[in-house]
PDB file of N, CA and C in Angstrom:
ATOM      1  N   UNK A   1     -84.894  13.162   9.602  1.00  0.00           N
ATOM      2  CA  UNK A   1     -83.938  14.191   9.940  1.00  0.00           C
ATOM      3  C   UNK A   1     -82.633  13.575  10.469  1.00  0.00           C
ATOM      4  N   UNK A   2     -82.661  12.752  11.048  1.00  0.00           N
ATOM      5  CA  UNK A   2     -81.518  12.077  11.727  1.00  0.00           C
ATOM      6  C   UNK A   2     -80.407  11.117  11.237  1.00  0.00           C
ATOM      7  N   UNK A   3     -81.433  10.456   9.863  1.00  0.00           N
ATOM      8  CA  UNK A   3     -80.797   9.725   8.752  1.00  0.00           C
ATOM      9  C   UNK A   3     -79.928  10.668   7.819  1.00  0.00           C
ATOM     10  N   UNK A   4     -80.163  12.078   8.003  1.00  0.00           N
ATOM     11  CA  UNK A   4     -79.763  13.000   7.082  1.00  0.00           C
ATOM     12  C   UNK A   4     -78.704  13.526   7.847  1.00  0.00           C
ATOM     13  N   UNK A   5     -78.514  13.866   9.070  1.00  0.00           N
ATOM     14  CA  UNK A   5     -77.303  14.430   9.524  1.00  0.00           C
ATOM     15  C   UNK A   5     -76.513  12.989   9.964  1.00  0.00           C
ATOM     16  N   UNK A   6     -76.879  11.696   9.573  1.00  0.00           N
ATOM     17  CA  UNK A   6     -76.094  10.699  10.259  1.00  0.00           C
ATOM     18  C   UNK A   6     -74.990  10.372   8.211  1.00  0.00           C
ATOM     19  N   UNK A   7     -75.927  10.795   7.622  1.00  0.00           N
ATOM     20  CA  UNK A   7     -75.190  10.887   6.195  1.00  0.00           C
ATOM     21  C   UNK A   7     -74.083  11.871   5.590  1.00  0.00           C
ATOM     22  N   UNK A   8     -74.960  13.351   6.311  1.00  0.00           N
ATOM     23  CA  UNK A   8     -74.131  14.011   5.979  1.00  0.00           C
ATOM     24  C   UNK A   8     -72.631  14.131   6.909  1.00  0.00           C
ATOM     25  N   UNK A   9     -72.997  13.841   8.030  1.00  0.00           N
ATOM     26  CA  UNK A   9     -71.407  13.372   9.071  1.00  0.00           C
ATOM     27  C   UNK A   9     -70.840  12.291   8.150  1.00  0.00           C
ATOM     28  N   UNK A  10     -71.471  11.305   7.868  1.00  0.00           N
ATOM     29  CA  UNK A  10     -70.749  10.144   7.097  1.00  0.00           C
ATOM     30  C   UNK A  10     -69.798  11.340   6.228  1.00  0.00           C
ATOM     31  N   UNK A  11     -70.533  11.433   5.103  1.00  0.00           N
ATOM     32  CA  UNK A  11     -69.858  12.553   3.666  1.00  0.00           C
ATOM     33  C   UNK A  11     -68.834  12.962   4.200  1.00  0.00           C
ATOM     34  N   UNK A  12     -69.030  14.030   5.213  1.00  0.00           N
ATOM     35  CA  UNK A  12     -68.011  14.652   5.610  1.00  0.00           C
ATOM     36  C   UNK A  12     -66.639  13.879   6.247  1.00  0.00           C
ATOM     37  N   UNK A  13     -66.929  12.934   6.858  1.00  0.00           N
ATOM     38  CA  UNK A  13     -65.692  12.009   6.743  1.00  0.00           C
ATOM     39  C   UNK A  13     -65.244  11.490   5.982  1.00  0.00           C
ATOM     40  N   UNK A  14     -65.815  10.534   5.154  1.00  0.00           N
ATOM     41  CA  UNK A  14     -64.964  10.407   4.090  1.00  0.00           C
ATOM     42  C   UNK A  14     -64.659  11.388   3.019  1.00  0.00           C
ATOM     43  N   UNK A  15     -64.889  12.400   2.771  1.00  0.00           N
ATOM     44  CA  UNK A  15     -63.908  14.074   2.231  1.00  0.00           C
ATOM     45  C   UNK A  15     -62.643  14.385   2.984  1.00  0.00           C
ATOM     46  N   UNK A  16     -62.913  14.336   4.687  1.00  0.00           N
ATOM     47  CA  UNK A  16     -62.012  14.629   5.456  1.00  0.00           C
ATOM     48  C   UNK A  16     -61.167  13.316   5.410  1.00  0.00           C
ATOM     49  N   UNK A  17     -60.831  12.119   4.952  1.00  0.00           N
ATOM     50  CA  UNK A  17     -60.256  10.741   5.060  1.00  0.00           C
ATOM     51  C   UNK A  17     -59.586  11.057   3.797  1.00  0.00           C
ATOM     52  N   UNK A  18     -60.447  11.727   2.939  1.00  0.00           N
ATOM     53  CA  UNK A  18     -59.590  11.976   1.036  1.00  0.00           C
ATOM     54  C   UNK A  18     -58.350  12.749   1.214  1.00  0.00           C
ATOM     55  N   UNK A  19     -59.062  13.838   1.677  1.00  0.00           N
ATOM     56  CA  UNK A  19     -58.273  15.181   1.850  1.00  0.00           C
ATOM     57  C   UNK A  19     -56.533  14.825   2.530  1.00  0.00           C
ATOM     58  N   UNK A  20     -56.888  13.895   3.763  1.00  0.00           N
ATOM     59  CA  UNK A  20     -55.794  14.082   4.911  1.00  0.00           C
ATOM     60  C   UNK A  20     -55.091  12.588   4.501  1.00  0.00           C
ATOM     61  N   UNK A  21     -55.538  11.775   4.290  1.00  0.00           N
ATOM     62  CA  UNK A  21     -54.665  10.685   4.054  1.00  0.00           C
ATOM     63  C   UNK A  21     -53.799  10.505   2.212  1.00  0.00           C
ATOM     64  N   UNK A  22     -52.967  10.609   2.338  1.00  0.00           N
ATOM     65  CA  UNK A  22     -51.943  10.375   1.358  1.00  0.00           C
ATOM     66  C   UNK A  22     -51.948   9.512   0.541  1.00  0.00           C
ATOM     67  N   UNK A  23     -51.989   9.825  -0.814  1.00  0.00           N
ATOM     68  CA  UNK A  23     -52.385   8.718  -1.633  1.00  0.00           C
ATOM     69  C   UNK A  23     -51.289   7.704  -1.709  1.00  0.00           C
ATOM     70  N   UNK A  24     -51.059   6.374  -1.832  1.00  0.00           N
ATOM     71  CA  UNK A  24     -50.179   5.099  -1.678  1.00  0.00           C
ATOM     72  C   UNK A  24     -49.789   5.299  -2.842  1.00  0.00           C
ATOM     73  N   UNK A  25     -48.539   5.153  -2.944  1.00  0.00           N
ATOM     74  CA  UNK A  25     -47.504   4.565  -4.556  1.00  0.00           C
ATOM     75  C   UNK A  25     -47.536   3.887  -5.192  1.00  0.00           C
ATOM     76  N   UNK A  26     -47.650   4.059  -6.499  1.00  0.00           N
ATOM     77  CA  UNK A  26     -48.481   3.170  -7.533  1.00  0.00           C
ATOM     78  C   UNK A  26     -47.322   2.427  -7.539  1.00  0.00           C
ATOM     79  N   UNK A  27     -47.964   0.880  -7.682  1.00  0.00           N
ATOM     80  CA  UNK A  27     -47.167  -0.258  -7.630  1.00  0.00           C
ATOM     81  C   UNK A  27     -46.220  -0.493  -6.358  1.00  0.00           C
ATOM     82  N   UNK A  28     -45.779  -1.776  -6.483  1.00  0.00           N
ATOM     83  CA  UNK A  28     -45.603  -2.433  -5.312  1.00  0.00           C
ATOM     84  C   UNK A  28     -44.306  -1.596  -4.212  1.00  0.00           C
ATOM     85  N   UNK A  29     -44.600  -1.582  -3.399  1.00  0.00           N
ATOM     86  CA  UNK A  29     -43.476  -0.720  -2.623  1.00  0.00           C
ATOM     87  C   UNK A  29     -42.197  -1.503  -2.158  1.00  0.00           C
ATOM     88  N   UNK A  30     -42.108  -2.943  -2.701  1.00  0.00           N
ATOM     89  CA  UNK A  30     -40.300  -3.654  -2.491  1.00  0.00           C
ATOM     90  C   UNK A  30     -39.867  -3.210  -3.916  1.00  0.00           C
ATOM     91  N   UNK A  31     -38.683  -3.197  -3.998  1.00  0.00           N
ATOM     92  CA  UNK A  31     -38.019  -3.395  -5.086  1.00  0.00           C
ATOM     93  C   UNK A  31     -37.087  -4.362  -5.336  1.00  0.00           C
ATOM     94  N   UNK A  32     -37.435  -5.410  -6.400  1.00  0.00           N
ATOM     95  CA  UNK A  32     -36.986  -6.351  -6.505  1.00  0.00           C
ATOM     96  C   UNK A  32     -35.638  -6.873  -6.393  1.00  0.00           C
ATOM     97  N   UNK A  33     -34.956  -5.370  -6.980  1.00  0.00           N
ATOM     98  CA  UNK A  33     -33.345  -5.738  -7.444  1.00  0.00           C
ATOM     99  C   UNK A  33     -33.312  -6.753  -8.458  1.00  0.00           C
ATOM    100  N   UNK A  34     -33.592  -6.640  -9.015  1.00  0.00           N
ATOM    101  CA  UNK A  34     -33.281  -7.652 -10.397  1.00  0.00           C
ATOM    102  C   UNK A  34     -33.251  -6.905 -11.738  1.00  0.00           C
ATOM    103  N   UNK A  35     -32.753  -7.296 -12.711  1.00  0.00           N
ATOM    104  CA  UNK A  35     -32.334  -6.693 -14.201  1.00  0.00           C
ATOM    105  C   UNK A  35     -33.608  -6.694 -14.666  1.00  0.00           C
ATOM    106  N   UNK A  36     -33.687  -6.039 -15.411  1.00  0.00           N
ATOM    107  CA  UNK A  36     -35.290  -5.710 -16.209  1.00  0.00           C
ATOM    108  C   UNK A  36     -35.269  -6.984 -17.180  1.00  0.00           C
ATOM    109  N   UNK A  37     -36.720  -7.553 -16.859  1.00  0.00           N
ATOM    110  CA  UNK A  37     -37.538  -8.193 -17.330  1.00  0.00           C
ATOM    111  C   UNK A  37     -37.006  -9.424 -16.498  1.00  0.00           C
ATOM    112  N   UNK A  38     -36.458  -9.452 -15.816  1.00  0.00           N
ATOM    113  CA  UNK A  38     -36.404 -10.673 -15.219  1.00  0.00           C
ATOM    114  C   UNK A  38     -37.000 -10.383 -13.413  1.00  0.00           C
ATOM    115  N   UNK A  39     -38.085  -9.299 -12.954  1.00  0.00           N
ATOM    116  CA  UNK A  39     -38.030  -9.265 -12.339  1.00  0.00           C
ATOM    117  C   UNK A  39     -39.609 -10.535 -11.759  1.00  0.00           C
ATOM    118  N   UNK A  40     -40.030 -11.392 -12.582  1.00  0.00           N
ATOM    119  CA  UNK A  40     -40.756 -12.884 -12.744  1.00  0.00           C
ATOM    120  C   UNK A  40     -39.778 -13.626 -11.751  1.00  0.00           C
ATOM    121  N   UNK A  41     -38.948 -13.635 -11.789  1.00  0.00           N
ATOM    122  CA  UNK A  41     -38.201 -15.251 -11.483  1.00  0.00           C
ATOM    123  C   UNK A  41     -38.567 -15.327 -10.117  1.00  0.00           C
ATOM    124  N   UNK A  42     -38.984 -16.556  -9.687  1.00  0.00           N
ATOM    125  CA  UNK A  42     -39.640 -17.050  -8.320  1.00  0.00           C
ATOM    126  C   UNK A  42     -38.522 -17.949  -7.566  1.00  0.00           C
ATOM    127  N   UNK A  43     -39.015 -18.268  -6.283  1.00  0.00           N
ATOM    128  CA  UNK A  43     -38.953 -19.356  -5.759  1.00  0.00           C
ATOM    129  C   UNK A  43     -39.681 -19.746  -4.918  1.00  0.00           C
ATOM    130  N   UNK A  44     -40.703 -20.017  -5.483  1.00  0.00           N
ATOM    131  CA  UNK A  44     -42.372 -20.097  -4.934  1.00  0.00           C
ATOM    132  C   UNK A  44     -42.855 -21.511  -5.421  1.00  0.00           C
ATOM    133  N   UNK A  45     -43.247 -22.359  -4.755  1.00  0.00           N
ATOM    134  CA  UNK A  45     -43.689 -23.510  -4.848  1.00  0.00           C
ATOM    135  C   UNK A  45     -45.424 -23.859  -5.158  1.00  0.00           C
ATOM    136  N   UNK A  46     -45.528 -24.734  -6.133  1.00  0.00           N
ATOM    137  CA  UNK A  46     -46.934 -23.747  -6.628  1.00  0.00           C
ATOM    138  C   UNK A  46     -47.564 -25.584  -6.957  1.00  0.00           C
ATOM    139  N   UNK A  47     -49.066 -26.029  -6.770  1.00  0.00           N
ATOM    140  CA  UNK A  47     -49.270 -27.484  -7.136  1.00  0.00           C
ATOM    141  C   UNK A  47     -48.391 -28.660  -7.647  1.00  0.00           C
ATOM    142  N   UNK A  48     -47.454 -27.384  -9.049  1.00  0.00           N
ATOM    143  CA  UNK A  48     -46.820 -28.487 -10.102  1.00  0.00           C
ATOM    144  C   UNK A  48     -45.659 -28.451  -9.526  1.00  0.00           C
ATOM    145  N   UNK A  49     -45.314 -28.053  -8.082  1.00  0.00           N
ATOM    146  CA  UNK A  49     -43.570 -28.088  -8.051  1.00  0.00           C
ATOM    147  C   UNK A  49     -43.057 -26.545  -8.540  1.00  0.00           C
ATOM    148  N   UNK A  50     -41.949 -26.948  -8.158  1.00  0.00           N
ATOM    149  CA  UNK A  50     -40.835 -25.438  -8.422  1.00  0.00           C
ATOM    150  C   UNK A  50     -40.979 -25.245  -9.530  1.00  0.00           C
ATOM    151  N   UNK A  51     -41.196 -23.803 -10.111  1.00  0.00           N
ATOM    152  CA  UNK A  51     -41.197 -23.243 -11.332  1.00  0.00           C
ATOM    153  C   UNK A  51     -39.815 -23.453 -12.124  1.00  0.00           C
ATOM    154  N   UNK A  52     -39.288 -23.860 -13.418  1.00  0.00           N
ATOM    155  CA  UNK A  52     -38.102 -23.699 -13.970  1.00  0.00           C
ATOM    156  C   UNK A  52     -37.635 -22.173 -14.305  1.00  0.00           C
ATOM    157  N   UNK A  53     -36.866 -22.304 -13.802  1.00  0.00           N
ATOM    158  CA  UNK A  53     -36.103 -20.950 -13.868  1.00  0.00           C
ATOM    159  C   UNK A  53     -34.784 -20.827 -15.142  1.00  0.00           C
ATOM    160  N   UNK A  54     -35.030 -20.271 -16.116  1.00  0.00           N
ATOM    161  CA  UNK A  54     -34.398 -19.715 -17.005  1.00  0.00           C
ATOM    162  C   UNK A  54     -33.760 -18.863 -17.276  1.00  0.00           C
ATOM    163  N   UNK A  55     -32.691 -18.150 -16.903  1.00  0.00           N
ATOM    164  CA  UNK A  55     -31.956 -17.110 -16.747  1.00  0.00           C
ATOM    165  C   UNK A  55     -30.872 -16.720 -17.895  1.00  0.00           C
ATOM    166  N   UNK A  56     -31.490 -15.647 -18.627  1.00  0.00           N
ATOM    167  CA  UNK A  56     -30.797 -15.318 -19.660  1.00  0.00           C
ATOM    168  C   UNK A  56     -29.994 -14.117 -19.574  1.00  0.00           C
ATOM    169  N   UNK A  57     -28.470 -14.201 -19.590  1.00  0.00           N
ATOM    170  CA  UNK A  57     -27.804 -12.898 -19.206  1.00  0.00           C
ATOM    171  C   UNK A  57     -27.174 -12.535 -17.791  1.00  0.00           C
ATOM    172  N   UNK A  58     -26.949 -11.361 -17.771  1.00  0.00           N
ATOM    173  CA  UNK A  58     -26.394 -10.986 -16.322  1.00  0.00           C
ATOM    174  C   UNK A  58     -27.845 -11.136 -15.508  1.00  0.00           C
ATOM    175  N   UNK A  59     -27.957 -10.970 -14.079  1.00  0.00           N
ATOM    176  CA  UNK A  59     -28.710 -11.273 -12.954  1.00  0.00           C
ATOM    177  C   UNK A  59     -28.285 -10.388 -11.758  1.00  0.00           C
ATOM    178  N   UNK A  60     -29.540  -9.743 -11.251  1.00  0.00           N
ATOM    179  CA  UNK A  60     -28.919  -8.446 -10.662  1.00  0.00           C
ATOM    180  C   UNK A  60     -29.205  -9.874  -8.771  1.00  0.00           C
ATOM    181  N   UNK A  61     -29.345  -8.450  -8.225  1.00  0.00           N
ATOM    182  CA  UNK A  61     -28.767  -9.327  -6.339  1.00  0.00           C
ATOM    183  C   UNK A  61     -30.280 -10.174  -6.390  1.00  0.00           C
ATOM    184  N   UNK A  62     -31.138  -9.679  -6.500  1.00  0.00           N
ATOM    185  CA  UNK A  62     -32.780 -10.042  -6.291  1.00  0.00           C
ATOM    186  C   UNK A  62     -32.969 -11.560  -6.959  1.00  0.00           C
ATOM    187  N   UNK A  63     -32.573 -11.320  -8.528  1.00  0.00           N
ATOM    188  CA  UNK A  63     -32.216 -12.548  -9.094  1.00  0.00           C
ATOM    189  C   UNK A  63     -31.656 -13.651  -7.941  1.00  0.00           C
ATOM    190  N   UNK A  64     -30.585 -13.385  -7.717  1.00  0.00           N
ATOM    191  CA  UNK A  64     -29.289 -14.578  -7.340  1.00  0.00           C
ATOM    192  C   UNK A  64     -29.587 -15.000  -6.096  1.00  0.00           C
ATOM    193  N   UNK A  65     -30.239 -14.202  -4.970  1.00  0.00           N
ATOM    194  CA  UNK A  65     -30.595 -14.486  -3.927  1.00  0.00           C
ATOM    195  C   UNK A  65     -32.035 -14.728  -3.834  1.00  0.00           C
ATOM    196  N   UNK A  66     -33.112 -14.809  -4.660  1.00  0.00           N
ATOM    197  CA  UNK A  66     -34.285 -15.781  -4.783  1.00  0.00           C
ATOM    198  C   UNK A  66     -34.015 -17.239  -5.423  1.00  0.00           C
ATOM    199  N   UNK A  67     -32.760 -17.310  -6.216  1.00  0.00           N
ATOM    200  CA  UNK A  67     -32.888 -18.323  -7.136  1.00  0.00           C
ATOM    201  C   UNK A  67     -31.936 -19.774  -5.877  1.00  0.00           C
ATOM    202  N   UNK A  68     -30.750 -18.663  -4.924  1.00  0.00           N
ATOM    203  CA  UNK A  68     -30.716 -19.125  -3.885  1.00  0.00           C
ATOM    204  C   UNK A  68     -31.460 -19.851  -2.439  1.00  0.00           C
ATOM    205  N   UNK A  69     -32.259 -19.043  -2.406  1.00  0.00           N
ATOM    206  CA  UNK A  69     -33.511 -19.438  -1.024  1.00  0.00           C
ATOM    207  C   UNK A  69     -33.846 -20.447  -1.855  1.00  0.00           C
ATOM    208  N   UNK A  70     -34.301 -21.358  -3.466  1.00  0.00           N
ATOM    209  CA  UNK A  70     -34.804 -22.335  -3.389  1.00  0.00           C
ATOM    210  C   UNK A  70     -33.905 -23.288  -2.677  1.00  0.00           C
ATOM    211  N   UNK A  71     -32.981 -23.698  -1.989  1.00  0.00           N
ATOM    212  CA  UNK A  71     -32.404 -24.044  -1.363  1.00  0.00           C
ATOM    213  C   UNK A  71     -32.612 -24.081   0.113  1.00  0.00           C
ATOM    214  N   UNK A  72     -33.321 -25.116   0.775  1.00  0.00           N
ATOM    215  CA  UNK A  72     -33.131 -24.572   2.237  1.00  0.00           C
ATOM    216  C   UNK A  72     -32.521 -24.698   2.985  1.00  0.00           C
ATOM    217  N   UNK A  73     -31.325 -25.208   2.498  1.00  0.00           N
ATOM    218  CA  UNK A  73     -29.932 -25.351   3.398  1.00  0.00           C
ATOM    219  C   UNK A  73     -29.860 -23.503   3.181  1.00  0.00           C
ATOM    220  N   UNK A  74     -29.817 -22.721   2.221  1.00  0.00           N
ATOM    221  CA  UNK A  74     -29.122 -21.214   2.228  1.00  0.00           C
ATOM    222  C   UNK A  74     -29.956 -20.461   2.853  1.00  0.00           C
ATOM    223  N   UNK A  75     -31.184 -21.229   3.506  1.00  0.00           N
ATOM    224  CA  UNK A  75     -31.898 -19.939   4.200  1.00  0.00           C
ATOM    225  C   UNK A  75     -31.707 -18.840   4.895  1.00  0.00           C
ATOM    226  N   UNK A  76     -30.901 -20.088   5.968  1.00  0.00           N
ATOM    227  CA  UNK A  76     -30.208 -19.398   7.250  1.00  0.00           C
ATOM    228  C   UNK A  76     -29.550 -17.827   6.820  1.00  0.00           C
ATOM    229  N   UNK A  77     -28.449 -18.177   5.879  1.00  0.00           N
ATOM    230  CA  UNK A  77     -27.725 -17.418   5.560  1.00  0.00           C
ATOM    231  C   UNK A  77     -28.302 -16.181   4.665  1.00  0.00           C
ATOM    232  N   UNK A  78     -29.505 -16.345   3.792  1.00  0.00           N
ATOM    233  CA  UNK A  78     -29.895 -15.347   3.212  1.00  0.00           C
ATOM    234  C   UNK A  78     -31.019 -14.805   3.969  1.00  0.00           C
ATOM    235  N   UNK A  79     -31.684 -15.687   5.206  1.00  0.00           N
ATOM    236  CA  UNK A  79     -32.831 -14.332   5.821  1.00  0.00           C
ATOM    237  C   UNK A  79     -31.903 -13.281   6.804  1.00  0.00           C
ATOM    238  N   UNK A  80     -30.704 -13.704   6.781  1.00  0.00           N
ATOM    239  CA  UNK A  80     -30.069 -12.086   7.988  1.00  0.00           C
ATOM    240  C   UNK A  80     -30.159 -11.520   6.442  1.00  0.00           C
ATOM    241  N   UNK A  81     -29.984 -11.418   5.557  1.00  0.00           N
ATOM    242  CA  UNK A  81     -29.730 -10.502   4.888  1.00  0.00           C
ATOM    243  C   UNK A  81     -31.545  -9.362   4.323  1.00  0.00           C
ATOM    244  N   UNK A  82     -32.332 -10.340   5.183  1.00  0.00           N
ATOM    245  CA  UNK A  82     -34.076 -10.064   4.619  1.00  0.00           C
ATOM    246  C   UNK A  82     -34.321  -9.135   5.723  1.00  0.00           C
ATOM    247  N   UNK A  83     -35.406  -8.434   5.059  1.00  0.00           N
ATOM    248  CA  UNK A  83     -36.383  -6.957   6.366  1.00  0.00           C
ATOM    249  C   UNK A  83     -37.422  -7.773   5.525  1.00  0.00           C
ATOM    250  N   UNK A  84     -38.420  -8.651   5.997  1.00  0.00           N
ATOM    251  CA  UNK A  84     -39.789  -9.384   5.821  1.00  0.00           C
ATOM    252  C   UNK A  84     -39.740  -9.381   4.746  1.00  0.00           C
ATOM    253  N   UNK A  85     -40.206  -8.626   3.510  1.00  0.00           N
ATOM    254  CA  UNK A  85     -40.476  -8.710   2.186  1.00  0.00           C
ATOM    255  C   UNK A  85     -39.329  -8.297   1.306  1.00  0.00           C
ATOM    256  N   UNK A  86     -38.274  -7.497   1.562  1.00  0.00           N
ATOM    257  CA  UNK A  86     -37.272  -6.870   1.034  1.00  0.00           C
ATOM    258  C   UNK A  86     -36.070  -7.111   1.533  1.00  0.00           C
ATOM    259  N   UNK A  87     -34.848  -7.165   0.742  1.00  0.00           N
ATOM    260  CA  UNK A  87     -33.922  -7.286   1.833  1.00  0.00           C
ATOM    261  C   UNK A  87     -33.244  -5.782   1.552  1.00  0.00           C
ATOM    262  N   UNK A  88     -32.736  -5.999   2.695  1.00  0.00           N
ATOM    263  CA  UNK A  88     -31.780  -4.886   3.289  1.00  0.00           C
ATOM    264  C   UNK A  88     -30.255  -4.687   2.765  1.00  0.00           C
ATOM    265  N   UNK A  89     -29.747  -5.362   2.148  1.00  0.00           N
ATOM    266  CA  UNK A  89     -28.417  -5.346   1.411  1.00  0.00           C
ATOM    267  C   UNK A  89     -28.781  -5.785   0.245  1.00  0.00           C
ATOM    268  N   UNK A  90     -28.414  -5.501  -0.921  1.00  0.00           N
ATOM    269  CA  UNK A  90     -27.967  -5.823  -1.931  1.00  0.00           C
ATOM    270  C   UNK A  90     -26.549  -5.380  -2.657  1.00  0.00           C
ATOM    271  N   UNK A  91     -26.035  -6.115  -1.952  1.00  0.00           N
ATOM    272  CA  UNK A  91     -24.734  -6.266  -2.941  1.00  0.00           C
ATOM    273  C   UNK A  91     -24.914  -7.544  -2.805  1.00  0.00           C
ATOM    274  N   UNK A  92     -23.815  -7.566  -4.014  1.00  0.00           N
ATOM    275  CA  UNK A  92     -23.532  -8.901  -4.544  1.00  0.00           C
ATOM    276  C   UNK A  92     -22.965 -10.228  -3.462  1.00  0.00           C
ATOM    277  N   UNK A  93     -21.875  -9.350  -3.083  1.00  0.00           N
ATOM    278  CA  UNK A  93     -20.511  -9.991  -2.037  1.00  0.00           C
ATOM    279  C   UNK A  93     -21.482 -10.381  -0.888  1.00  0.00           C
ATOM    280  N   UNK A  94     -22.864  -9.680  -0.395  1.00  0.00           N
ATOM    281  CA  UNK A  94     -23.114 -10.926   0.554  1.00  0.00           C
ATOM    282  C   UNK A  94     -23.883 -11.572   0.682  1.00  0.00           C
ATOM    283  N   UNK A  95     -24.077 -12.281  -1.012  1.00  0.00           N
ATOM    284  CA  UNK A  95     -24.580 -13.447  -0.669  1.00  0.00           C
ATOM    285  C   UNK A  95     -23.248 -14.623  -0.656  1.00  0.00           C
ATOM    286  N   UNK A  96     -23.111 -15.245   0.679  1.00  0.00           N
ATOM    287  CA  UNK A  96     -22.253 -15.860   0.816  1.00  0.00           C
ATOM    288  C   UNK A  96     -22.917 -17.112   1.809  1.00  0.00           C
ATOM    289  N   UNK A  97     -22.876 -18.509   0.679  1.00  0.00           N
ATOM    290  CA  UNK A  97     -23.974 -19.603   1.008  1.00  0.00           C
ATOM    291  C   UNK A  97     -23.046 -20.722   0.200  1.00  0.00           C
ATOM    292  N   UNK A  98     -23.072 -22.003   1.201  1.00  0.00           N
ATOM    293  CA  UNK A  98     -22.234 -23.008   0.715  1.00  0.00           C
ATOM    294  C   UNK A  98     -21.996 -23.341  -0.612  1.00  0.00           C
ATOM    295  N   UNK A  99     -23.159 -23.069  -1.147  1.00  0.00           N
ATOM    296  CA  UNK A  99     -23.000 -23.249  -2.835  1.00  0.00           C
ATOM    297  C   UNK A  99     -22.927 -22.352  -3.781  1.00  0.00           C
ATOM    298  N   UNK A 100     -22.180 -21.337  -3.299  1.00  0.00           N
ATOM    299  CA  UNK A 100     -21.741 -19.877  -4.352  1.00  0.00           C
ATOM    300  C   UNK A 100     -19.827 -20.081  -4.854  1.00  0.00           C
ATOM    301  N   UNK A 101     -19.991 -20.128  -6.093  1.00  0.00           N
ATOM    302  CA  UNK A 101     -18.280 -20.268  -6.326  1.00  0.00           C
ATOM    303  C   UNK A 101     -17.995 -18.441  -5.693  1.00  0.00           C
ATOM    304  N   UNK A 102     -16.510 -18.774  -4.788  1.00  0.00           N
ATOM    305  CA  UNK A 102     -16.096 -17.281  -4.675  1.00  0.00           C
ATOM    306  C   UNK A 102     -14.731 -17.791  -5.222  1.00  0.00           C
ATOM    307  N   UNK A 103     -14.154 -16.686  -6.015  1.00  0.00           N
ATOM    308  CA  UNK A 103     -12.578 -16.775  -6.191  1.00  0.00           C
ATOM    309  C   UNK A 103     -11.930 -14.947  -6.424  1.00  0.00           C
ATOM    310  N   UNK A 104     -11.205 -15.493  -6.258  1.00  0.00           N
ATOM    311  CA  UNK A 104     -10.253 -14.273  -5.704  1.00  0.00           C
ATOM    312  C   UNK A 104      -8.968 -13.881  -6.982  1.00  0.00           C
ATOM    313  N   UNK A 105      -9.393 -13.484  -8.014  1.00  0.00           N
ATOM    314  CA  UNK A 105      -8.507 -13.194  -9.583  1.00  0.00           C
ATOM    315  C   UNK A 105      -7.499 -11.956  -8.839  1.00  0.00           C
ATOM    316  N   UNK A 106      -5.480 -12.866  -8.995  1.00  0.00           N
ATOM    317  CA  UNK A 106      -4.744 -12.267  -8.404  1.00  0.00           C
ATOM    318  C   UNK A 106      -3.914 -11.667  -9.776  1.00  0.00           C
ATOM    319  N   UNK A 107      -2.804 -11.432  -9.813  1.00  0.00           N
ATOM    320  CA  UNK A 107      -2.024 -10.921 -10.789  1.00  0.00           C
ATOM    321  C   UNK A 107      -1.064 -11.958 -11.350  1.00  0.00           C
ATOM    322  N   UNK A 108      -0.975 -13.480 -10.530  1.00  0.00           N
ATOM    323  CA  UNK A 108      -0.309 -14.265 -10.331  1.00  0.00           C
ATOM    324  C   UNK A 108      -1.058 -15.681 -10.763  1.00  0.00           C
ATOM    325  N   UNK A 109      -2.809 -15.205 -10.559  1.00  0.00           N
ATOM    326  CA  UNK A 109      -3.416 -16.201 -11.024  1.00  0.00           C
ATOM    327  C   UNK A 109      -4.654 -16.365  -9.939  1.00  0.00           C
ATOM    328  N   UNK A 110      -5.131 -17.472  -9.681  1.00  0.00           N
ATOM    329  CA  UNK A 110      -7.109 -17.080  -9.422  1.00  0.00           C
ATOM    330  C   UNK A 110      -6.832 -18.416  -8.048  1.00  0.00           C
ATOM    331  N   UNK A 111      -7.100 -17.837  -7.007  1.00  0.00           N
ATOM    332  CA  UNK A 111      -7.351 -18.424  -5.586  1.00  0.00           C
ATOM    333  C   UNK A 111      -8.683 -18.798  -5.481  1.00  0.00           C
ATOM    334  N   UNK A 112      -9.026 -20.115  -5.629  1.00  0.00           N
ATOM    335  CA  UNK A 112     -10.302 -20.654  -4.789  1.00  0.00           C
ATOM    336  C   UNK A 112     -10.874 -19.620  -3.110  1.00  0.00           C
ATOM    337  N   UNK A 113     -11.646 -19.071  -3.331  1.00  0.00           N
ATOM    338  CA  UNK A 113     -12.523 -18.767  -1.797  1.00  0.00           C
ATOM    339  C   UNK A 113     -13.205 -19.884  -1.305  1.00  0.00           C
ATOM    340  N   UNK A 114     -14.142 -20.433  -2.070  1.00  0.00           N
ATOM    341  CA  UNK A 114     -15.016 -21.226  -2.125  1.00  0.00           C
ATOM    342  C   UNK A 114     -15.587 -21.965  -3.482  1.00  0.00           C
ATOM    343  N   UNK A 115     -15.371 -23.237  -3.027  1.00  0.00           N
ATOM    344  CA  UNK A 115     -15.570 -24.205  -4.455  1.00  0.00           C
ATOM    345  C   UNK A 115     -16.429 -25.304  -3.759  1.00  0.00           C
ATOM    346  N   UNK A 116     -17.769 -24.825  -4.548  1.00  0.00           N
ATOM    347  CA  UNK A 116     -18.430 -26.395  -3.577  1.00  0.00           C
ATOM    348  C   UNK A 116     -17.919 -27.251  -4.551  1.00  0.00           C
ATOM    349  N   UNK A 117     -18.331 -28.263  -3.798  1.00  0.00           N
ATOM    350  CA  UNK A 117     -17.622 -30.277  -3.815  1.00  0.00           C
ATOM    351  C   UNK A 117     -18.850 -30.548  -4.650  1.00  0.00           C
TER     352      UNK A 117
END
């Protein structure tokens, strides 16, 4: 008798756990920011060394700022821009890391921002 109301309380919780808790969102809840089909590209260090990265085409923020962090001089500068798994800005303009060409196209002609050496 006791095995039977210790089951049927079980049942009834997990019905009441179905019912009240909210089903999770299919697939992963960051969004990469990157152009379709390139949302693969790593910078994840794996037995054989850094994966080669091949980049065909435009490259959205997700792209440019993973392909950046392989760098750990740009860390600094790209984890203010991180919330743990996702970052928090994506625009373009701030990723701003010693080794990004910036220039400034005037009416007069094109100003260096930044030109690494």
């Amino acid at each position: 008798m006791r095995r039977a109301l210790l089951s049927l309380a079980s049942l009834g919780l997990l019905i009441l756990a179905a019912v009240r808790i909210p089903p999770a969102p299919a697939g992963q809840g960051a969004v990469p920011f990157s152009k379709p089909g390139q949302e693969d590209l790593t910078f994840w260090a794996n037995h054989n060394g850094l994966e080669q990265l091949d980049v065909e085409g435009e490259v959205g923020f997700g792209d440019m700022a993973r392909i950046l962090l392989r760098r750990r001089s740009n860390s600094e500068s790209i984890r203010a821009l991180r919330d743990r798994f996702t970052f928090r800005v994506h625009e373009m303009t701030a990723l701003q890391t010693p080794d990004v060409f910036r220039a400034k196209i005037m009416a007069d002609g094109m100003i260096w921002l930044n030109q690494p050496g």
